[in-house]
N, C-alpha and C. Protein backbone atom coordinates (compact mmCIF):
# COMPACT_ATOMS: atom_id res chain seq x y z
N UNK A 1 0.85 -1.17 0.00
CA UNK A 1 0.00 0.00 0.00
C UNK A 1 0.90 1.24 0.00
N UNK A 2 0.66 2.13 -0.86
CA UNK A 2 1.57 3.64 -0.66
C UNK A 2 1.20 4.50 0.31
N UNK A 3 2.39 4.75 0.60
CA UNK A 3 1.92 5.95 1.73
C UNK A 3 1.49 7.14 0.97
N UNK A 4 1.07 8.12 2.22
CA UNK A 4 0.24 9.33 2.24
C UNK A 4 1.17 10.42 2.53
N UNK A 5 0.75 11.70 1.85
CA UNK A 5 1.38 12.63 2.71
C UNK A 5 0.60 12.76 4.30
N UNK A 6 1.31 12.52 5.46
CA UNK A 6 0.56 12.74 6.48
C UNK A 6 0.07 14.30 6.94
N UNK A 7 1.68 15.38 6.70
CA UNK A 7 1.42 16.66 6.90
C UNK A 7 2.04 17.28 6.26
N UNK A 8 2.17 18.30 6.08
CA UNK A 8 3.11 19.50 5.89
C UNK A 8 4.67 19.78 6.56
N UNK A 9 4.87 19.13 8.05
CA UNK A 9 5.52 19.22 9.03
C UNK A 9 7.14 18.15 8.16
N UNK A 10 8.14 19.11 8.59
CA UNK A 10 9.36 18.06 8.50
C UNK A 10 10.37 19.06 9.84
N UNK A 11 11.54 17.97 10.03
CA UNK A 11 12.23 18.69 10.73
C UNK A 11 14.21 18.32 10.21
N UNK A 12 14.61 19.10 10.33
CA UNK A 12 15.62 19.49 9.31
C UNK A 12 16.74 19.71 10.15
N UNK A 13 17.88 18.81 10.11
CA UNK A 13 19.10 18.82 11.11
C UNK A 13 20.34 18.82 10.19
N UNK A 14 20.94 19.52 10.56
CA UNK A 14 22.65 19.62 10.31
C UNK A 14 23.44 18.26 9.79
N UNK A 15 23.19 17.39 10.84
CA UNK A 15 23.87 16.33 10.45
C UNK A 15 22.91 14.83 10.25
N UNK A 16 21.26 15.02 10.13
CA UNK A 16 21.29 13.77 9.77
C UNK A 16 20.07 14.02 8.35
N UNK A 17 19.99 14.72 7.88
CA UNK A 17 19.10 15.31 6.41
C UNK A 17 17.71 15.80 7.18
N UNK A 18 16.54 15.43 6.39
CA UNK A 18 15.44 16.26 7.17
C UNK A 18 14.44 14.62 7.40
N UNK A 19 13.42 15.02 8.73
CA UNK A 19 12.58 14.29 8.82
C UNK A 19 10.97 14.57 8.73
N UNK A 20 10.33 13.49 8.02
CA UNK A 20 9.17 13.91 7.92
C UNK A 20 7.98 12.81 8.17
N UNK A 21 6.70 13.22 8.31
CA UNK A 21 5.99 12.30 8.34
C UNK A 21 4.85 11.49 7.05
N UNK A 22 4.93 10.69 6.96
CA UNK A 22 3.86 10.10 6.11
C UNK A 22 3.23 9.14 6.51
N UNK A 23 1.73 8.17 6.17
CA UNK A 23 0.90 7.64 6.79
C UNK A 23 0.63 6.50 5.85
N UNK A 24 0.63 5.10 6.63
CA UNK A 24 0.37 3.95 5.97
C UNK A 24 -1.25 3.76 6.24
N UNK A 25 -2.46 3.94 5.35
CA UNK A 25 -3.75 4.02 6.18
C UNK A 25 -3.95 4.81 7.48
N UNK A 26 -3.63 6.01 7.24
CA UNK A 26 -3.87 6.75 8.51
C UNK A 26 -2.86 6.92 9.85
N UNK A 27 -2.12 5.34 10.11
CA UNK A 27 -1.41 4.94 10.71
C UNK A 27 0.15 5.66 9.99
N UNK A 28 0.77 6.69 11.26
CA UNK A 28 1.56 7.69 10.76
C UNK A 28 3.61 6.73 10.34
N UNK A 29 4.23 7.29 9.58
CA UNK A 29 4.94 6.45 9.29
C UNK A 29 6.45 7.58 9.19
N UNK A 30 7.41 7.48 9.86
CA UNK A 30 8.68 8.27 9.85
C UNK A 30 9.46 7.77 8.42
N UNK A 31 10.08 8.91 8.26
CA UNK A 31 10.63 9.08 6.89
C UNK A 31 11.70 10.03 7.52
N UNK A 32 12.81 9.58 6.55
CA UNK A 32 14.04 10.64 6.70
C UNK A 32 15.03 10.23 5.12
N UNK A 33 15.34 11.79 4.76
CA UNK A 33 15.92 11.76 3.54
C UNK A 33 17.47 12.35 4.47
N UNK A 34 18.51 11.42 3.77
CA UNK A 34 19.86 11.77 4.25
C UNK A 34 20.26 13.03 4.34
N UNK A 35 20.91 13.60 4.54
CA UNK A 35 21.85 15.01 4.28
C UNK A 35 22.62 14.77 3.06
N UNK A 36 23.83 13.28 2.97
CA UNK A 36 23.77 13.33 2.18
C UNK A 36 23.25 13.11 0.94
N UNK A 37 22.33 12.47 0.55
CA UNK A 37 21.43 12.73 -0.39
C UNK A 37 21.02 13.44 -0.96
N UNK A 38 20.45 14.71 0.52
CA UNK A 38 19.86 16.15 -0.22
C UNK A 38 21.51 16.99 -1.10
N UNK A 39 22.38 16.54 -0.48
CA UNK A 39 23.68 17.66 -1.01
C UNK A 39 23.68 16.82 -2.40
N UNK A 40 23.90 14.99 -2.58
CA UNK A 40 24.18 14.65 -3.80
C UNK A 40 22.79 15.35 -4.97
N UNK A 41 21.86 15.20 -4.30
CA UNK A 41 20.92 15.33 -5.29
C UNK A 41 20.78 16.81 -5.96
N UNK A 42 20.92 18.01 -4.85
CA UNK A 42 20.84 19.51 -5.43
C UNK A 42 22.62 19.63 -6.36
N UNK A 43 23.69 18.97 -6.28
CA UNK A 43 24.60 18.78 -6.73
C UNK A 43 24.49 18.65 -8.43
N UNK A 44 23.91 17.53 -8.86
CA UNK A 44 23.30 16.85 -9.82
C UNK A 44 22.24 18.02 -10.74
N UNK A 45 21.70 18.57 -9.46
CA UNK A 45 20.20 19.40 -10.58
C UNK A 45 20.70 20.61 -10.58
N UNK A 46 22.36 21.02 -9.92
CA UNK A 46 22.92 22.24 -9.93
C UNK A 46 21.69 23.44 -9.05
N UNK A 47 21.68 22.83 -7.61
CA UNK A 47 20.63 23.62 -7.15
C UNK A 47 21.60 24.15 -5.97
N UNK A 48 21.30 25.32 -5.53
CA UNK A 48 22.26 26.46 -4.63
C UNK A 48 21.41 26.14 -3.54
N UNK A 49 21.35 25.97 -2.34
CA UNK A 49 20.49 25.78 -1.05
C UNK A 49 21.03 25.29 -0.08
N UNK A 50 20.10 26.09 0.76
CA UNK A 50 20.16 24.45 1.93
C UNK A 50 19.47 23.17 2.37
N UNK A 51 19.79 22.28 3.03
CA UNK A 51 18.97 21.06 2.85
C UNK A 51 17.53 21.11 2.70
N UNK A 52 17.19 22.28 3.85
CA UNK A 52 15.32 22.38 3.76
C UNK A 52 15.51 22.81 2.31
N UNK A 53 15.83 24.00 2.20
CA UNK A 53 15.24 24.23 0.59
C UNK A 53 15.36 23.20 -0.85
N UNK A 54 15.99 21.83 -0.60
CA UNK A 54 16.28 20.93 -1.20
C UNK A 54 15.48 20.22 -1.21
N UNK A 55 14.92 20.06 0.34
CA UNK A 55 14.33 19.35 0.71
C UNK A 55 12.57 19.96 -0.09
N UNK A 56 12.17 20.92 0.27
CA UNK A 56 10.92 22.00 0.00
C UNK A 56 10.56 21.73 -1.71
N UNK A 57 11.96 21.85 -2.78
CA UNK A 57 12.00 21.87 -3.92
C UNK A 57 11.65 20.87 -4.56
N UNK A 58 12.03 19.71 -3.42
CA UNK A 58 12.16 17.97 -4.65
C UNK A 58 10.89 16.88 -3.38
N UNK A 59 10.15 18.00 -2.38
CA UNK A 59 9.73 16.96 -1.63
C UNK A 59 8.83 15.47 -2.14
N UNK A 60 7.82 16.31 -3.14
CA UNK A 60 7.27 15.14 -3.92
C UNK A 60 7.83 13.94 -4.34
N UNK A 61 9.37 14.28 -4.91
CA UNK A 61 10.19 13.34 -5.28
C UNK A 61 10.03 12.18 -4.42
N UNK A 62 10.94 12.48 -3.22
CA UNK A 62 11.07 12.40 -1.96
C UNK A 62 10.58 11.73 -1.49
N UNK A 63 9.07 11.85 -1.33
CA UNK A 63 8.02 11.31 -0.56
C UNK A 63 7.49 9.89 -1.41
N UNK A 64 7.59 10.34 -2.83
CA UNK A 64 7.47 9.23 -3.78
C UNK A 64 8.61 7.70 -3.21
N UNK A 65 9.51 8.13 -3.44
CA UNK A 65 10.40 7.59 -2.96
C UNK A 65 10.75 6.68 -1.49
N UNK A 66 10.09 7.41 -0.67
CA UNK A 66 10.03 7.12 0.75
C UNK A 66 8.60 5.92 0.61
N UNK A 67 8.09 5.95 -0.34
CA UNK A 67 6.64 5.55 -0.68
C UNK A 67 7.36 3.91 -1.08
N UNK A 68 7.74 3.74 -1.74
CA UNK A 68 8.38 2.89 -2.76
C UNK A 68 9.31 2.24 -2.10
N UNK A 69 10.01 2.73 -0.96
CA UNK A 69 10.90 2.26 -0.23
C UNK A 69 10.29 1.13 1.07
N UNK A 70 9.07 1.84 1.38
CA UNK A 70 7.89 1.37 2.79
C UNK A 70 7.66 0.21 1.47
N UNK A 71 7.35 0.18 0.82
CA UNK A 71 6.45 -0.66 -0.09
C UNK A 71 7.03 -1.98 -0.37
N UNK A 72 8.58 -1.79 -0.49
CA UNK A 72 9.99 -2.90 -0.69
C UNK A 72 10.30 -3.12 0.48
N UNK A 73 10.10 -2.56 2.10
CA UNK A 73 10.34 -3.06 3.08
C UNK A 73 11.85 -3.06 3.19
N UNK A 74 13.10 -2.36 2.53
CA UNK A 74 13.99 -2.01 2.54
C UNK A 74 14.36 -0.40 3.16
N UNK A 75 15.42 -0.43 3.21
CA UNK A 75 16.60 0.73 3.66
C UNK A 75 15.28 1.52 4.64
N UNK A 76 15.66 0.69 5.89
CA UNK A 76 15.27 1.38 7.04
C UNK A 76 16.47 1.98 8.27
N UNK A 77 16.47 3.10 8.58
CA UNK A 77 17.74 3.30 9.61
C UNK A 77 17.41 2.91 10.84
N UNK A 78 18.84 3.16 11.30
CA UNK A 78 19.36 2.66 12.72
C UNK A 78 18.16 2.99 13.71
N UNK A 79 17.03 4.06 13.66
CA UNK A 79 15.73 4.72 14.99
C UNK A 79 14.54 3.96 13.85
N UNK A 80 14.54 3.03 12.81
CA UNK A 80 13.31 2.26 12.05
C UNK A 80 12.64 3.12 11.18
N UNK A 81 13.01 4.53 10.90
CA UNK A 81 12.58 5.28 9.92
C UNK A 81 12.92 4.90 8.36
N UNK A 82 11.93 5.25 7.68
CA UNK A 82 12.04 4.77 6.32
C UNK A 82 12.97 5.79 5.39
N UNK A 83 14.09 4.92 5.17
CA UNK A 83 15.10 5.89 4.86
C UNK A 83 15.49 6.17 3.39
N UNK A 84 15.28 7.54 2.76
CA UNK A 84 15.25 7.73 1.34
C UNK A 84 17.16 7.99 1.49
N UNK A 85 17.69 7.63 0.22
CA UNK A 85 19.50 7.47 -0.05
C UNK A 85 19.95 8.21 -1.24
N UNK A 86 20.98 8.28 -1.43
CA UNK A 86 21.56 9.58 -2.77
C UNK A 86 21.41 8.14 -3.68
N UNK A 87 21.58 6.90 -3.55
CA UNK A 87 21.29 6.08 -3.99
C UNK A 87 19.95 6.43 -5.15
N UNK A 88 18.85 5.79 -4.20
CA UNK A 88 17.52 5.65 -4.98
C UNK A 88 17.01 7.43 -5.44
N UNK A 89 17.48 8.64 -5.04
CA UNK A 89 17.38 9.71 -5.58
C UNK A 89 18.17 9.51 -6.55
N UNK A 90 19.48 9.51 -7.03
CA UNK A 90 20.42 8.97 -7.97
C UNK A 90 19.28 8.11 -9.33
N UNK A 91 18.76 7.08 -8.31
CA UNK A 91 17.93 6.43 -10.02
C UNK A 91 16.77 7.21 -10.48
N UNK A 92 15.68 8.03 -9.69
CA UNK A 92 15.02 8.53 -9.84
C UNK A 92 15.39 9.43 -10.98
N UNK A 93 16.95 10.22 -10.72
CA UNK A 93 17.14 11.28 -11.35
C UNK A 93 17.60 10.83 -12.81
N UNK A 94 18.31 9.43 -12.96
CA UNK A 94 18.86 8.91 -14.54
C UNK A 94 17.30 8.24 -15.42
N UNK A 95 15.96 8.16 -14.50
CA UNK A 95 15.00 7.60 -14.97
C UNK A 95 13.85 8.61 -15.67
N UNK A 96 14.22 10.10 -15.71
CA UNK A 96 13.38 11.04 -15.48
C UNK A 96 13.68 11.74 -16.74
């Protein structure tokens, strides 16, 4: 089943990328896109920012992604959040 956007809400740290929420049936679901990821990925699309604004610009991506990831039951981190990688942003971006 794909997740949902749950909110609007993310929270955005220095050293571990930004976190956000999304919802499997209502039932709320943690998501976190790397730091590095957000730097490989605005790198790639030649985007000037900082992580939120990386984050703000490509969230759809993102969330797609985080979607697809819950769905494969793969690349979860070390606190069980569903973890998006410069990796699977990387294929998104050669598939597009």
């Amino acid at each position: 089943m794909p997740l949902t956007k749950l909110n609007d809400d993310y929270t955005a740290s220095p050293s571990h990328g930004v976190k956000f929420w999304m919802a499997d049936e209502g039932r709320p679901v943690l998501c976190r896109v790397s730091r590095e990821a957000l730097r490989d990925h605005a790198d790639r699309l030649h985007f000037e920012g900082t992580d939120e604004r990386v984050f703000k610009a490509c969230r759809e991506v993102i969330e797609q992604i985080a979607s697809d990831v819950y769905d494969s039951g793969a690349s979860v981190d070390q606190t069980g959040s569903i973890l998006v990688t410069s990796e699977a942003l990387d294929r998104v971006g050669r598939s597009a």
